[in-house]
Protein backbone atom coordinates (compact mmCIF):
# COMPACT_ATOMS: atom_id res chain seq x y z
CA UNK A 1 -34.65 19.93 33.33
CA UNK A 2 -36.75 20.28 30.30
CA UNK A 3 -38.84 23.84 29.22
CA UNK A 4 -37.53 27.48 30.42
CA UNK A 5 -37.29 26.62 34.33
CA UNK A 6 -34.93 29.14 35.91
CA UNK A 7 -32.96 27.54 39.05
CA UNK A 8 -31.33 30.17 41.47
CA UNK A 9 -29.74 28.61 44.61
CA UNK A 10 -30.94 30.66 47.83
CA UNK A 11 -28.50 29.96 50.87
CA UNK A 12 -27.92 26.35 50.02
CA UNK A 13 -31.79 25.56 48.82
CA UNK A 14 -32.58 25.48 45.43
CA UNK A 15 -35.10 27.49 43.75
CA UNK A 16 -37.28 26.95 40.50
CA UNK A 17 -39.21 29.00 38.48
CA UNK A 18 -41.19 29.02 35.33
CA UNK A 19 -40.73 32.29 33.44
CA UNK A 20 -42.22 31.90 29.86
CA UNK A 21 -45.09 30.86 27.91
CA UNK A 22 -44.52 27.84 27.11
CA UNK A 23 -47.39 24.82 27.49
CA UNK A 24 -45.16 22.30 28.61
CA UNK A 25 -41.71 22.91 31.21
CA UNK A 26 -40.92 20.01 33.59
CA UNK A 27 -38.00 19.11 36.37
CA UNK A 28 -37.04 16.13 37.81
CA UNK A 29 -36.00 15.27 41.04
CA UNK A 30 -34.47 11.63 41.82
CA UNK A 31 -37.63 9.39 40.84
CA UNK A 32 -40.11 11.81 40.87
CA UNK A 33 -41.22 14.63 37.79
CA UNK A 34 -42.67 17.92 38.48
CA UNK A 35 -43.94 20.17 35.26
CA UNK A 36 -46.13 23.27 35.05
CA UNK A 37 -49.01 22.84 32.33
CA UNK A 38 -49.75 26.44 30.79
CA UNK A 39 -52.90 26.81 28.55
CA UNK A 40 -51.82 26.02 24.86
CA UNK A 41 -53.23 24.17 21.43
CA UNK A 42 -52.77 20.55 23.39
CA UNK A 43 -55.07 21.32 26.34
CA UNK A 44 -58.12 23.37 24.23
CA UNK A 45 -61.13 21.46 24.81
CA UNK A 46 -61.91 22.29 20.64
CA UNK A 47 -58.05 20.01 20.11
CA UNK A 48 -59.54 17.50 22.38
CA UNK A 49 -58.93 13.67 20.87
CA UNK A 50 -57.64 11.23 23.42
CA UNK A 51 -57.62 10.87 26.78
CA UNK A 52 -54.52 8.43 28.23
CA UNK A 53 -53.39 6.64 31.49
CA UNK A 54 -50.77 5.69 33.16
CA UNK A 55 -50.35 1.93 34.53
CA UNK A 56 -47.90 2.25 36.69
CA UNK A 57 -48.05 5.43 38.23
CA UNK A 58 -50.80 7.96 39.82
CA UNK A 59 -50.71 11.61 38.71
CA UNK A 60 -51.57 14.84 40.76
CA UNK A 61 -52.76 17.53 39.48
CA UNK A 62 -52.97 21.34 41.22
CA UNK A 63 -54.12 24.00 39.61
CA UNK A 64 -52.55 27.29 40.86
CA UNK A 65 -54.02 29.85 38.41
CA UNK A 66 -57.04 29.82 35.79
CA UNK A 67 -59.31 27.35 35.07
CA UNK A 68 -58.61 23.82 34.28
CA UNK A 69 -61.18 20.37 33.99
CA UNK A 70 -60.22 17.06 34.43
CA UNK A 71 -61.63 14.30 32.00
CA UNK A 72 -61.96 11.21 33.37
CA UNK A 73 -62.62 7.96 32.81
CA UNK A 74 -63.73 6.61 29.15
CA UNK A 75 -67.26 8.62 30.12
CA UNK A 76 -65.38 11.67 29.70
CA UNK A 77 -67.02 12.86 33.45
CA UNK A 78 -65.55 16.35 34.04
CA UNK A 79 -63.94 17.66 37.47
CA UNK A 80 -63.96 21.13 37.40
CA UNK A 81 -60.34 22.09 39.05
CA UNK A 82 -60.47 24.41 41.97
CA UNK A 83 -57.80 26.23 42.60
CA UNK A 84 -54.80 24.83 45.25
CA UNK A 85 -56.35 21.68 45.71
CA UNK A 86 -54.69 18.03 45.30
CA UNK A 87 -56.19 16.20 42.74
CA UNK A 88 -54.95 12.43 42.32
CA UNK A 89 -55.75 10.44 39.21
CA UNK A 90 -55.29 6.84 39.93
CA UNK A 91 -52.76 4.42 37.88
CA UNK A 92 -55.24 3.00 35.35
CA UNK A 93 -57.40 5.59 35.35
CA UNK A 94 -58.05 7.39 31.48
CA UNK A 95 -57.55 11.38 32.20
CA UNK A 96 -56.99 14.59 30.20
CA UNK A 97 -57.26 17.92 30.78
CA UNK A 98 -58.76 21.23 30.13
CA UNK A 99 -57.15 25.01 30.26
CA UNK A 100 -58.13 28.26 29.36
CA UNK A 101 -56.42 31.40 28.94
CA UNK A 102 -54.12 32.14 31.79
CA UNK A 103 -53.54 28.85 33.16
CA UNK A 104 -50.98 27.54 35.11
CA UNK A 105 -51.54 23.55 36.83
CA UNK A 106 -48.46 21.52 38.37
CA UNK A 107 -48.10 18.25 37.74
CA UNK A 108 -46.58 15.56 40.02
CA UNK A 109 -45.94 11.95 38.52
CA UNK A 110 -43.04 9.33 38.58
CA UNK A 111 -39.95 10.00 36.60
CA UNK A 112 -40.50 6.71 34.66
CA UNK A 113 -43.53 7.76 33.66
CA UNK A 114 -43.37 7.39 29.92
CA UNK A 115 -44.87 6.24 26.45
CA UNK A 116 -43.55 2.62 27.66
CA UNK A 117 -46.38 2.64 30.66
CA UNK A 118 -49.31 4.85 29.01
CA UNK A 119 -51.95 4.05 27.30
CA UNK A 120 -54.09 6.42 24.53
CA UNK A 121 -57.74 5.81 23.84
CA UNK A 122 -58.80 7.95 21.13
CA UNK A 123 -62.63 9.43 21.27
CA UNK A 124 -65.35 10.95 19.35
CA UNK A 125 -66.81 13.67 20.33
């Protein structure tokens, strides 16, 4: 476990939280990673700079509070997030994202998901 995540064990099952402000806090489970994306300097559309992708994995995004958009693709099309909803970016496919103030999105991905397998392609604006 990376970030302030709180674990307290409930009658056998295991329960995690997020509890502080931090922009980045992740868990991992076996092969897979799970991390909570809070608004912060690296997701302000006024920081943005490169979008990446993953080659080997998909990534799911769900936004549970705020407002969040998805960039996608080297067009830089934008999803606006709604929340609760599953949203799958394709291996291969160049994402980013968006957060404002009071943001919280979970983020599902492979545990080998790593510098190794992504790819950064820096824009202009």
């Amino acid at each position: 476990m990376m970030g302030n995540i709180i674990r307290d064990d409930k009658h056998g099952v295991e329960v995690y939280y997020h509890t502080a402000d931090s922009v980045w806090a992740e868990m991992h489970f076996g092969s897979w990673m799970l991390a909570y994306i809070n608004h912060g300097i690296p997701f302000m559309e006024e920081n943005f700079k490169k979008v990446e992708r993953h080659n080997d994995s998909d990534e799911v995004f769900i936004l549970l509070a705020g407002e969040a958009t998805l960039i996608i693709g080297e067009e830089l099309n934008r999803i606006e997030m709604e929340p609760h909803k599953i949203y799958n970016v394709p291996k291969g496919v160049w994402h980013h994202i968006f957060t404002k103030e009071g943001t919280s999105v979970l983020v599902v991905e492979r545990d080998d998901t790593h510098d190794e397998n992504t790819e950064y392609l820096y824009v202009n604006k």
